[in-house]
N, C-alpha and C. Protein backbone atom coordinates (compact mmCIF):
# COMPACT_ATOMS: atom_id res chain seq x y z
N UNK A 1 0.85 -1.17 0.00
CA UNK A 1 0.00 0.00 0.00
C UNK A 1 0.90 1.24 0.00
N UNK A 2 0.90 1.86 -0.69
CA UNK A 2 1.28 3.42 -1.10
C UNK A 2 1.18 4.51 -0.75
N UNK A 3 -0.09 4.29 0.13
CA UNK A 3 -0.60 5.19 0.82
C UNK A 3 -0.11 5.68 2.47
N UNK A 4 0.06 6.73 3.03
CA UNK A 4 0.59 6.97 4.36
C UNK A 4 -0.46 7.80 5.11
N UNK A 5 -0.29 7.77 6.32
CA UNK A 5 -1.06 8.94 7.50
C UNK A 5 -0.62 10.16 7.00
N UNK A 6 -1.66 10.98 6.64
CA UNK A 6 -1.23 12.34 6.06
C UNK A 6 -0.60 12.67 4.62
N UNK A 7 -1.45 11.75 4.02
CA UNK A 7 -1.35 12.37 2.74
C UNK A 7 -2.11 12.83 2.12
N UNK A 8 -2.47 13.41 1.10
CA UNK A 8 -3.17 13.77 0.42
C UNK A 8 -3.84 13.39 -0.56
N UNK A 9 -5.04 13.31 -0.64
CA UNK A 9 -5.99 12.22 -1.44
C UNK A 9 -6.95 12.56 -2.01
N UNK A 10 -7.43 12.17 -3.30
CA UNK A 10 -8.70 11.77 -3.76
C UNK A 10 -9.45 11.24 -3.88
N UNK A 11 -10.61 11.30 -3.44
CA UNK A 11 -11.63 9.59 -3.85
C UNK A 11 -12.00 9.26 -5.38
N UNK A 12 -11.34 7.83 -5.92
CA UNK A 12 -11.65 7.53 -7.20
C UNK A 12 -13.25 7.22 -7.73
N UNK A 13 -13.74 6.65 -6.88
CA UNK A 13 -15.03 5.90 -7.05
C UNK A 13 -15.67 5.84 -5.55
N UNK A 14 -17.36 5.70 -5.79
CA UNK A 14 -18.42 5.60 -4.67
C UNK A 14 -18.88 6.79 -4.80
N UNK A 15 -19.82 7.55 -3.87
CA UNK A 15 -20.67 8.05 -3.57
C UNK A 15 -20.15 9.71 -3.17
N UNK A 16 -18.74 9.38 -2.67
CA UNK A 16 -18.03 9.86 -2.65
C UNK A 16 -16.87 11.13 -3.83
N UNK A 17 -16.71 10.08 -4.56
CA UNK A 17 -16.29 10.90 -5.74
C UNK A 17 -15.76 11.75 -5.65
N UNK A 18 -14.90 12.05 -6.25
CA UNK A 18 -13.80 13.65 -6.13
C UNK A 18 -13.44 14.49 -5.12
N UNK A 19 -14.07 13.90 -3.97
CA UNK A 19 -13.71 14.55 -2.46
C UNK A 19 -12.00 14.59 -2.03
N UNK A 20 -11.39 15.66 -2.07
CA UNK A 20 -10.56 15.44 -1.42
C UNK A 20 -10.57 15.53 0.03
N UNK A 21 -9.27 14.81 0.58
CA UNK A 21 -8.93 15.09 1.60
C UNK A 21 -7.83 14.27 2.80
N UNK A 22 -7.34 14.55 3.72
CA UNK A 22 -6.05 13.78 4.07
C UNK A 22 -6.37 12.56 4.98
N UNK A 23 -5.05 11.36 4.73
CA UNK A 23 -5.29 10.49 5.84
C UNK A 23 -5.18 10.42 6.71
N UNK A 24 -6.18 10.46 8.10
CA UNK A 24 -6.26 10.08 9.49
C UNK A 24 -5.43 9.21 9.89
N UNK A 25 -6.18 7.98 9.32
CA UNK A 25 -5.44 6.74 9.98
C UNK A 25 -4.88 5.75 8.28
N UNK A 26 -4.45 5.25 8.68
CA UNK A 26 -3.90 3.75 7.25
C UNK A 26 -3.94 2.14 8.36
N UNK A 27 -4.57 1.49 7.30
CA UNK A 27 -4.74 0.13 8.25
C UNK A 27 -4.26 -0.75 6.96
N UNK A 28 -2.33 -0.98 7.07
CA UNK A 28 -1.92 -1.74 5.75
C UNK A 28 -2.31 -3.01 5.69
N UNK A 29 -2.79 -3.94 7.11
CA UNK A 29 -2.65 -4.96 6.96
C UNK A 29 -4.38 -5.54 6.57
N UNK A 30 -4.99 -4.45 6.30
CA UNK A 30 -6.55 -5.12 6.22
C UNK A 30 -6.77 -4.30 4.61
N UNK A 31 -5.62 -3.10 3.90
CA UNK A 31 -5.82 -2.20 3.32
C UNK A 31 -6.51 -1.22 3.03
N UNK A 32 -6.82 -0.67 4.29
CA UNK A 32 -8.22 0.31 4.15
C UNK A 32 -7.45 1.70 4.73
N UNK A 33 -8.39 2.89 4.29
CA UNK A 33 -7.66 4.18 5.11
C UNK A 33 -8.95 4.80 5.37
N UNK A 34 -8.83 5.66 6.50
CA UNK A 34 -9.68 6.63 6.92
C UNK A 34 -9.06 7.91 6.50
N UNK A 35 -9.84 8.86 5.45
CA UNK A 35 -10.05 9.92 4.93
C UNK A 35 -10.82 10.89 5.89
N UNK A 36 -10.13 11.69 6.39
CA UNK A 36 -11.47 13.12 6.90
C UNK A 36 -12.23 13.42 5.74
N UNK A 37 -13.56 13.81 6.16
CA UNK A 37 -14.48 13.94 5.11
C UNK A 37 -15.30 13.02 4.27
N UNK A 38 -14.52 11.81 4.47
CA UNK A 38 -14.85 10.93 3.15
C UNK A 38 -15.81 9.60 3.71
N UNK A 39 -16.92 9.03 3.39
CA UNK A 39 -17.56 7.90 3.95
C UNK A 39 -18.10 8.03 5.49
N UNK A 40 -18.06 9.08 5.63
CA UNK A 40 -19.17 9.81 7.39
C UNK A 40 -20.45 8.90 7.39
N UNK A 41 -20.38 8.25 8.35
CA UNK A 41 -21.68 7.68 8.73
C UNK A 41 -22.41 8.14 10.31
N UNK A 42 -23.75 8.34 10.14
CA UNK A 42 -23.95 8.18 11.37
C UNK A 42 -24.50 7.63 12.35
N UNK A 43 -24.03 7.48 13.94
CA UNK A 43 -24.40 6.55 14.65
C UNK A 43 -25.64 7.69 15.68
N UNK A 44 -26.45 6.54 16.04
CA UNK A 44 -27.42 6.96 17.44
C UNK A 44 -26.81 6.78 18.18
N UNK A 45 -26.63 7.53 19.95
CA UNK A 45 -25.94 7.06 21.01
C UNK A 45 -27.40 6.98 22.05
N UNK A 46 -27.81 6.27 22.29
CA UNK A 46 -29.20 6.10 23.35
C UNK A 46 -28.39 6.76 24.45
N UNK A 47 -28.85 7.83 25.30
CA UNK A 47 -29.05 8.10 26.50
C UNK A 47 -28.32 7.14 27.52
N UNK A 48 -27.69 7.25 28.91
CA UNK A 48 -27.80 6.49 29.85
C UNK A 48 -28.28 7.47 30.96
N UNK A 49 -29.11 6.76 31.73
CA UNK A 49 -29.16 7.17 33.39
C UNK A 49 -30.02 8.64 33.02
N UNK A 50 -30.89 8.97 32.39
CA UNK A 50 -31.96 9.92 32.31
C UNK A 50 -30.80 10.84 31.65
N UNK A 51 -29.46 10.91 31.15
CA UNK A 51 -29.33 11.95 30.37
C UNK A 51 -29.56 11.79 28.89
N UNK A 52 -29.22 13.07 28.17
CA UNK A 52 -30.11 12.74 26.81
C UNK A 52 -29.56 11.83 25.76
N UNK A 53 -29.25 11.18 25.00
CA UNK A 53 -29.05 10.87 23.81
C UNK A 53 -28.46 11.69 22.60
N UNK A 54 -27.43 11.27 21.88
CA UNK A 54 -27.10 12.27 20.73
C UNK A 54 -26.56 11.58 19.36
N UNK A 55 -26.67 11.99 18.12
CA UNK A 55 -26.21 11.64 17.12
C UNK A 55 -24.71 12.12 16.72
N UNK A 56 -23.43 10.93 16.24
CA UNK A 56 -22.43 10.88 16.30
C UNK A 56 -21.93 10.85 14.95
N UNK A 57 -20.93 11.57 14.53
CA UNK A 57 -20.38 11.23 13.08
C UNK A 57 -19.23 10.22 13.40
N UNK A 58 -19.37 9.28 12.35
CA UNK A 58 -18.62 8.47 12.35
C UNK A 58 -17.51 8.33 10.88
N UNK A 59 -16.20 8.39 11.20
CA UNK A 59 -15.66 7.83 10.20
C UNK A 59 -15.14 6.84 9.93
N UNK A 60 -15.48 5.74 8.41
CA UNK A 60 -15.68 4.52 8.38
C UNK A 60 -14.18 4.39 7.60
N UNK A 61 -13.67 3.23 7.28
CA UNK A 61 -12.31 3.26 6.83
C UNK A 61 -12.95 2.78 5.13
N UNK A 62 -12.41 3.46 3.96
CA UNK A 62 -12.77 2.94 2.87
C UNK A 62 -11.56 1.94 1.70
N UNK A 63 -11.95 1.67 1.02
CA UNK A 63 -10.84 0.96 0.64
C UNK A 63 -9.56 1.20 -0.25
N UNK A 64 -8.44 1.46 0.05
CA UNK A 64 -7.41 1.69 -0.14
C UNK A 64 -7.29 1.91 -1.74
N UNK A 65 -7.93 1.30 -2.54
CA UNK A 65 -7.67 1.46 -3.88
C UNK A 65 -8.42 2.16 -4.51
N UNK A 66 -9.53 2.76 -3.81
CA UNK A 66 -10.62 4.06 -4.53
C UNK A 66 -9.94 5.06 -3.78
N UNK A 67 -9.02 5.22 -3.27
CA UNK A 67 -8.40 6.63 -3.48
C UNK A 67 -6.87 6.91 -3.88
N UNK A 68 -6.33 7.72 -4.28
CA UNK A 68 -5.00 7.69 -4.58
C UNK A 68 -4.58 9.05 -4.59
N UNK A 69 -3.25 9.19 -4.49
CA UNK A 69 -2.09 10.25 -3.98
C UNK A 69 -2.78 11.54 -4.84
N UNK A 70 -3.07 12.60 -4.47
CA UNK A 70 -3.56 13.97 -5.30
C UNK A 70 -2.18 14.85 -5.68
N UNK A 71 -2.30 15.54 -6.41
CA UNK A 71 -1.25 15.74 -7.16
C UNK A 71 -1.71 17.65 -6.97
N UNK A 72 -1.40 18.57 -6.11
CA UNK A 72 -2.28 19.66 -6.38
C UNK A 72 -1.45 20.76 -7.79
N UNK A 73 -0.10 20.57 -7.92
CA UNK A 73 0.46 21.30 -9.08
C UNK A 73 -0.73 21.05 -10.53
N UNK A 74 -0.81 19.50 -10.50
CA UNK A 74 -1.88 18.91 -11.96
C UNK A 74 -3.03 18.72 -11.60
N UNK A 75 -3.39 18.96 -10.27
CA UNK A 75 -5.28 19.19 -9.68
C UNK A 75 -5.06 17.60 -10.15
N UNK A 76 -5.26 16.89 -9.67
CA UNK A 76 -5.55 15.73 -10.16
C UNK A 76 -4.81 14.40 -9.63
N UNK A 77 -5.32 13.04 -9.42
CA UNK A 77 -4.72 11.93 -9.12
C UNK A 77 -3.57 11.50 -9.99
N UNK A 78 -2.93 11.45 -9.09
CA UNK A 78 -1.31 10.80 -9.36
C UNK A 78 -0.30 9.51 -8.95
N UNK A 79 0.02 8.73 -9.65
CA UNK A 79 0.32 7.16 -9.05
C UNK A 79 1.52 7.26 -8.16
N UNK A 80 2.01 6.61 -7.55
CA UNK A 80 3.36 6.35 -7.20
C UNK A 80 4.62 5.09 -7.28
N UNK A 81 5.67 6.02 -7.55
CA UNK A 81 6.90 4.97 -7.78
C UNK A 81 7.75 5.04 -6.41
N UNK A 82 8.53 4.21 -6.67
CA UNK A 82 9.87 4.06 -5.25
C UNK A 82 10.90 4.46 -6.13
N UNK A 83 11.68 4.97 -5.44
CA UNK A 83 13.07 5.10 -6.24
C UNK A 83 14.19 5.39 -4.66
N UNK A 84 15.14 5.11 -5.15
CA UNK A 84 16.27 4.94 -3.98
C UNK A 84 17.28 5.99 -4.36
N UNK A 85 17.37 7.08 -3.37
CA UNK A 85 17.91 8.56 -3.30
C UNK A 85 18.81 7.98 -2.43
N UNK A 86 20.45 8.58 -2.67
CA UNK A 86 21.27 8.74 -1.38
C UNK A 86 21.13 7.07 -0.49
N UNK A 87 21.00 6.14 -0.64
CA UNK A 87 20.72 4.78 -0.05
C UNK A 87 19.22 4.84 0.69
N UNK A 88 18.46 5.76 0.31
CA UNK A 88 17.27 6.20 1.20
C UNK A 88 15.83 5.97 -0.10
N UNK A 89 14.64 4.69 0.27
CA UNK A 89 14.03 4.71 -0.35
C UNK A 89 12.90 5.52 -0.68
N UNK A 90 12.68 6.30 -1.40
CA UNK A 90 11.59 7.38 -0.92
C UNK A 90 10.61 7.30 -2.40
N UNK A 91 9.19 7.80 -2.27
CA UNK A 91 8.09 7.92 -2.64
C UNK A 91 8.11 8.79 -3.87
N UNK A 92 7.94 8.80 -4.97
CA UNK A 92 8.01 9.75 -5.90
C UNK A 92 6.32 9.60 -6.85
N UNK A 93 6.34 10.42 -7.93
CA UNK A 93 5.01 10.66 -8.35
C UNK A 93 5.08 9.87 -9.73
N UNK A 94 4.97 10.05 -10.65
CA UNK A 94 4.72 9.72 -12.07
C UNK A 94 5.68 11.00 -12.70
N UNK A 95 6.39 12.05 -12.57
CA UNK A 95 7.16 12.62 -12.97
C UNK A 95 8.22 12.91 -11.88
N UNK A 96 8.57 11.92 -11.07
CA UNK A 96 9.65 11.77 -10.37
C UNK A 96 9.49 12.85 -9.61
N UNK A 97 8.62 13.56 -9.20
CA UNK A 97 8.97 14.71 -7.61
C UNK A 97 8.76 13.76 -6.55
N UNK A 98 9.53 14.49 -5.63
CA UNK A 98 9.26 13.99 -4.58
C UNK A 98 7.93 14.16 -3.62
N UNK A 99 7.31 13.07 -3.26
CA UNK A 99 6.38 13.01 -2.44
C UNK A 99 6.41 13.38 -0.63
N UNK A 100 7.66 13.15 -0.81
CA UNK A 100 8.17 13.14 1.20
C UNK A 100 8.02 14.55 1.57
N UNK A 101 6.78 14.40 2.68
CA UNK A 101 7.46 15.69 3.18
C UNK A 101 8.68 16.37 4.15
N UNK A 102 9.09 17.26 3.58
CA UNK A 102 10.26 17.68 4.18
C UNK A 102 9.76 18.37 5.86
């Protein structure tokens, strides 16, 4: 997975569609990421002990391959390569910039 905590993203497909926005969390070993903004569901919380009850936003984790790296120079989704700088493997785009933030 390609994807990291805090990157920058687009949604490819769903309901969702063209939303950007960054990653919260990354879960590599199930491949899913949580996007702010993206796939909000919401939950009821019933009340306990006579206080009131309230409705909760929830964010759901979506799947790793309907979104990909945003590119904001080309507005637009952008893939990623590895390439090995200085003995150091780092993240690059489809025209070789660097992805890492400094």
């Amino acid at each position: 997975m390609n994807i990291k905590t805090g990157d920058k993203v687009i949604v490819l497909s769903g309901s969702d569609k063209g939303k950007i926005g960054i990653v919260q969390k990354a879960y590599p070993s199930i491949n899913k990421v949580v996007v702010e903004g993206v796939n909000v569901h919401k939950k009821h919380k019933k009340g306990q002990n006579g206080s009131q009850g309230s409705v909760l936003d929830i964010y759901v984790p979506i799947d790793a391959s309907k979104v990909a790296i945003y590119d904001p120079k080309a507005k637009k989704a952008t893939r990623v390569h590895h390439k090995v700088v200085d003995g150091k493997k780092i993240r690059v785009n489809a025209k070789g910039e660097s992805l890492e933030q400094k």
